[in-house]
Protein backbone atom coordinates (compact mmCIF):
# COMPACT_ATOMS: atom_id res chain seq x y z
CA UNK A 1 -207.78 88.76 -190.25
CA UNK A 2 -206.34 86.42 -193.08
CA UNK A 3 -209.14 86.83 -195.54
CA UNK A 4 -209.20 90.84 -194.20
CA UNK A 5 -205.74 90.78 -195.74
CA UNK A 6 -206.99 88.73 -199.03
CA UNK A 7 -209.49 90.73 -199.84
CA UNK A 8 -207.52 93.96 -199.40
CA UNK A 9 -204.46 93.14 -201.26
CA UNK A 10 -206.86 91.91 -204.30
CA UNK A 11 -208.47 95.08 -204.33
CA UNK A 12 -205.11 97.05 -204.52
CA UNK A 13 -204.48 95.16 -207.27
CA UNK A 14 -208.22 95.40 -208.88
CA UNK A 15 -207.14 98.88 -208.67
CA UNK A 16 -204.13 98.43 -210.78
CA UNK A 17 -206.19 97.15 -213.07
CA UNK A 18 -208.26 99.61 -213.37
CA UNK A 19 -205.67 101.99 -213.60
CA UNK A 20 -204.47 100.53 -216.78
CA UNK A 21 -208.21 99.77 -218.21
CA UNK A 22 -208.66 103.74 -217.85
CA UNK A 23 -205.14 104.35 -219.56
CA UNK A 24 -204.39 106.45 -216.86
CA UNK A 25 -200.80 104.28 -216.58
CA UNK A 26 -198.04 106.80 -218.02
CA UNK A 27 -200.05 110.10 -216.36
CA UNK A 28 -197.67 111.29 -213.55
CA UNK A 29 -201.31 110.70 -211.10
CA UNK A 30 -201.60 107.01 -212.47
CA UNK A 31 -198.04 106.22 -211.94
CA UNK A 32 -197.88 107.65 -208.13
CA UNK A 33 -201.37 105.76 -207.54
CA UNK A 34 -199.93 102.41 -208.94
CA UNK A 35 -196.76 102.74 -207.02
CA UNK A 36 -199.58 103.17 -203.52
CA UNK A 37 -201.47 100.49 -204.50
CA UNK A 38 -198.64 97.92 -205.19
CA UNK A 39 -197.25 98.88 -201.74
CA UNK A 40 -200.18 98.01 -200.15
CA UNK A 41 -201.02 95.15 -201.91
CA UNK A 42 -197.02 94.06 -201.09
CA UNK A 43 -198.18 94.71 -197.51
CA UNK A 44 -201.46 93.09 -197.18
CA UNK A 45 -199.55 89.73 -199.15
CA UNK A 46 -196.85 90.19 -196.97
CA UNK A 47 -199.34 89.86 -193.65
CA UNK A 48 -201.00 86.80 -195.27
CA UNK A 49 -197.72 85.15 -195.74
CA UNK A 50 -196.63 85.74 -192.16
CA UNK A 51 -199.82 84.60 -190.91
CA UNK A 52 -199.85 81.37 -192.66
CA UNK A 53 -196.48 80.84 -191.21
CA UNK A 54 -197.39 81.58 -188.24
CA UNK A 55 -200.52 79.00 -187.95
CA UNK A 56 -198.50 76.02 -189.56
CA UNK A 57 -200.19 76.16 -193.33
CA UNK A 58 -196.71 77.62 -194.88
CA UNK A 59 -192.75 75.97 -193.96
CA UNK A 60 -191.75 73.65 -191.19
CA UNK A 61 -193.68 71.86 -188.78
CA UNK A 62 -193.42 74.05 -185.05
CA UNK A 63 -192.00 71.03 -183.74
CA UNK A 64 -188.24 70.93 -186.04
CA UNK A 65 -185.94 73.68 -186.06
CA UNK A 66 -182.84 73.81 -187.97
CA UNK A 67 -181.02 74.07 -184.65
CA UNK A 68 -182.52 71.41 -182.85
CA UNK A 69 -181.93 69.15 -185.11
CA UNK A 70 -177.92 70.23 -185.69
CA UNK A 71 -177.59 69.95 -181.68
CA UNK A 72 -179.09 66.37 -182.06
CA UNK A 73 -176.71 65.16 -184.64
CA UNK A 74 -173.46 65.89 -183.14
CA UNK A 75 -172.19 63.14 -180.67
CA UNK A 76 -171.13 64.05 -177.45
């Protein structure tokens, strides 16, 4: 599912691209279909990030928690 999301969100933005190779940009069509495709690029990133998370590769170790390690600190 992670490179699913990859490889969607690149092609979104291939499609940006493409959008400005044409010159299309500053039609009121090219400027509706850039705003679709950089949502669902923001989307498809936004599922790879959470994913990552999620398995460990991005942030904290499962283990630590911010609160866990508060409650530890303070002495009874």
């Amino acid at each position: 599912m992670l490179l699913i999301s990859i490889l969607l969100g690149l092609l979104s933005l291939a499609g940006i691209v493409w959008i400005i190779v044409v010159g299309s940009l500053l039609s009121v069509d090219g400027l509706f279909m850039s705003l679709i495709l950089l949502t669902l690029a923001g989307i498809f990133f936004l599922n790879v990030f959470l994913e990552c998370r999620d398995c460990g590769y991005l942030g904290k170790a499962k283990g630590t928690s911010s609160k866990g390690a508060a409650a530890a600190s303070q002495p009874d």
